[in-house]
C-alpha atoms as a PDB file:
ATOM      1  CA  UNK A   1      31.107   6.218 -28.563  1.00  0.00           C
ATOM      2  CA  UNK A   2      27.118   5.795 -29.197  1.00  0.00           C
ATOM      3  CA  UNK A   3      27.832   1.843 -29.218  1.00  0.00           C
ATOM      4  CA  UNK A   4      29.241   2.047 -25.809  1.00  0.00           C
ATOM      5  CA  UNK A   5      26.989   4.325 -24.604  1.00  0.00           C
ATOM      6  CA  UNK A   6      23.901   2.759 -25.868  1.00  0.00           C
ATOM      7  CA  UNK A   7      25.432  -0.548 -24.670  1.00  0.00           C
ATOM      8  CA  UNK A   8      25.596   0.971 -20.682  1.00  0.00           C
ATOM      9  CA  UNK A   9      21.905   2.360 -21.250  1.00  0.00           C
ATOM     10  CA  UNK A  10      20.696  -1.035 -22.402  1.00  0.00           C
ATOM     11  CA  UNK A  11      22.850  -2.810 -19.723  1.00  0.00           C
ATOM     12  CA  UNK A  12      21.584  -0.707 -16.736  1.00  0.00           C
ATOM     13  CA  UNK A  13      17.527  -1.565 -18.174  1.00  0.00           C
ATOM     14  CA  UNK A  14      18.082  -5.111 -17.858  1.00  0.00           C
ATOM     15  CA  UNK A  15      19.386  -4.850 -14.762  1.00  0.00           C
ATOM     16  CA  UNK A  16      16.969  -2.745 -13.014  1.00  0.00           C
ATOM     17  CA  UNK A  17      14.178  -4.753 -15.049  1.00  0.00           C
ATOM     18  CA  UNK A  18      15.857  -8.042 -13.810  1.00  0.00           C
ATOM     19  CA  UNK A  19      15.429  -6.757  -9.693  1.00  0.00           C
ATOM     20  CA  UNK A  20      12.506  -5.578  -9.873  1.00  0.00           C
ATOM     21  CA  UNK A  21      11.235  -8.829 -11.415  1.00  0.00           C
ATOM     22  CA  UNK A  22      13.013 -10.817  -8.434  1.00  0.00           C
ATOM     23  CA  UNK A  23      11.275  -8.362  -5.771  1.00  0.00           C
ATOM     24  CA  UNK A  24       7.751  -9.326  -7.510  1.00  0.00           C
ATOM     25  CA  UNK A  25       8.057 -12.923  -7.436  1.00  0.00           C
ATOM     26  CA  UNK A  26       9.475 -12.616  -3.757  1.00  0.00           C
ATOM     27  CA  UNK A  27       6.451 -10.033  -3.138  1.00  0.00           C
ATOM     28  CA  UNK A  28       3.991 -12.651  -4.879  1.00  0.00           C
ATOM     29  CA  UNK A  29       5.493 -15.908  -2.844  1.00  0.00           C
ATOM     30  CA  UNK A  30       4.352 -13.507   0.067  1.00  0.00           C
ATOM     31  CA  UNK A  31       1.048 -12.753  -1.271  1.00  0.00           C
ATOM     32  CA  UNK A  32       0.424 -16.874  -1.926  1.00  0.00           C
ATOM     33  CA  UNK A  33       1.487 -17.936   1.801  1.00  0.00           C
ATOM     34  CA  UNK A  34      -0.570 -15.204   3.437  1.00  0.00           C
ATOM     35  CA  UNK A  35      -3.641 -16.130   1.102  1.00  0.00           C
ATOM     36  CA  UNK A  36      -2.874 -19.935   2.032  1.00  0.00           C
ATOM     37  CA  UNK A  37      -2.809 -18.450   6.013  1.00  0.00           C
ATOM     38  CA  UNK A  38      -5.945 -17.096   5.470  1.00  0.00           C
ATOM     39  CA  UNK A  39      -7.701 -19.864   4.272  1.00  0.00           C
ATOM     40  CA  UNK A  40      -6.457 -22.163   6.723  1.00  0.00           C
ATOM     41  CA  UNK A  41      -7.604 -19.352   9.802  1.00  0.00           C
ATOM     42  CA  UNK A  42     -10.759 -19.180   7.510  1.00  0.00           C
ATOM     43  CA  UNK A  43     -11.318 -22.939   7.600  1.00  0.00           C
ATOM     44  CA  UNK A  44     -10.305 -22.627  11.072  1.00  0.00           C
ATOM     45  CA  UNK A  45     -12.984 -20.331  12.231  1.00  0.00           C
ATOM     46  CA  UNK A  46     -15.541 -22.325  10.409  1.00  0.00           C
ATOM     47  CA  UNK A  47     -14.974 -25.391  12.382  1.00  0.00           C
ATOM     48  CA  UNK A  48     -14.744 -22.695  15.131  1.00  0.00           C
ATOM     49  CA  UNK A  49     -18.191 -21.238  14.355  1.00  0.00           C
ATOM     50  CA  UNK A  50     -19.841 -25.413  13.264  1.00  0.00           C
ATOM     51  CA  UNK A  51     -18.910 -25.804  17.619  1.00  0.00           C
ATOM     52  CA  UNK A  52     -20.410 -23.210  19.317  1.00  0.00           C
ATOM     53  CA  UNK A  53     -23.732 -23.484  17.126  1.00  0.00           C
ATOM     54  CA  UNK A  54     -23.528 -27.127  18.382  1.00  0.00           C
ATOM     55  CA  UNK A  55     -22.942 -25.903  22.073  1.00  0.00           C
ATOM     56  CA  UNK A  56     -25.172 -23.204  21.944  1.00  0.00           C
ATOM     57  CA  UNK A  57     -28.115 -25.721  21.078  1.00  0.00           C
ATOM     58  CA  UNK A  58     -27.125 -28.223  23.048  1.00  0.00           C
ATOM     59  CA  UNK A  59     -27.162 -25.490  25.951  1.00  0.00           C
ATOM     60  CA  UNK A  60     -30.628 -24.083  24.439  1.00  0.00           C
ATOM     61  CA  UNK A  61     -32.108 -27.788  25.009  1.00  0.00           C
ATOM     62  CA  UNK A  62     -30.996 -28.359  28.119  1.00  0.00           C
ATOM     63  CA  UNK A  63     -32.363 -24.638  29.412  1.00  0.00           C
ATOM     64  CA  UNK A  64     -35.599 -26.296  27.703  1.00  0.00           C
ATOM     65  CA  UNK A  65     -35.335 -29.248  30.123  1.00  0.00           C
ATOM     66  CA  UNK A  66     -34.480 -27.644  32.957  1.00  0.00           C
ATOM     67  CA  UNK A  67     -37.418 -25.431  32.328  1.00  0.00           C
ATOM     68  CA  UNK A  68     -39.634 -28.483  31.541  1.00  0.00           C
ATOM     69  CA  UNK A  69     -38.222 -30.466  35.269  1.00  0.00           C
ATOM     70  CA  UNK A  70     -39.033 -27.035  37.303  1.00  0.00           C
ATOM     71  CA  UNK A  71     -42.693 -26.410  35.605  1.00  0.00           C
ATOM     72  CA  UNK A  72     -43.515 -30.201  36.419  1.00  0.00           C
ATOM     73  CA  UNK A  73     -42.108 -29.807  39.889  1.00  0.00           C
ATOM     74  CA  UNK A  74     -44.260 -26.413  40.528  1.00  0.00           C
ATOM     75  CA  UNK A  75     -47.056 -28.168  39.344  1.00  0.00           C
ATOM     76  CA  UNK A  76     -46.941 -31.036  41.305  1.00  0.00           C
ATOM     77  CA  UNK A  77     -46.663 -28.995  44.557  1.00  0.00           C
END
């Protein structure tokens, strides 16, 4: 009788062990494709970030030239 029921107690750990190992690895493949997500909306915001520094100083020098074209032209008058 203690074989059999040691033998359901040992059956029922493996299988509960054996789930909850398959819900980690699914919950892990999760964690890895919202970590590679991230890094690509990372990378994304970068490049994101490298264009309006570029089109904030290319609007920055031409505010400098405009300024520059009206000063000559008040000056001139």
């Amino acid at each position: 009788m203690g074989v059999i029921v040691g033998s359901i107690i040992s059956w029922w750990i493996y299988n509960r062990q054996k789930r909850t190992s398959e819900q980690q690895d699914i919950i892990l493949a999760r964690i890895e494709k919202l970590e590679e997500n991230h890094s690509e909306i990372l990378k994304k915001l970068a490049d994101f970030d490298d264009k309006h520094e570029s089109s904030f100083d290319a609007i920055q020098e031409l505010d400098k030239k405009i300024d520059a074209l009206l000063k000559r032209d008040n000056d001139s008058k």
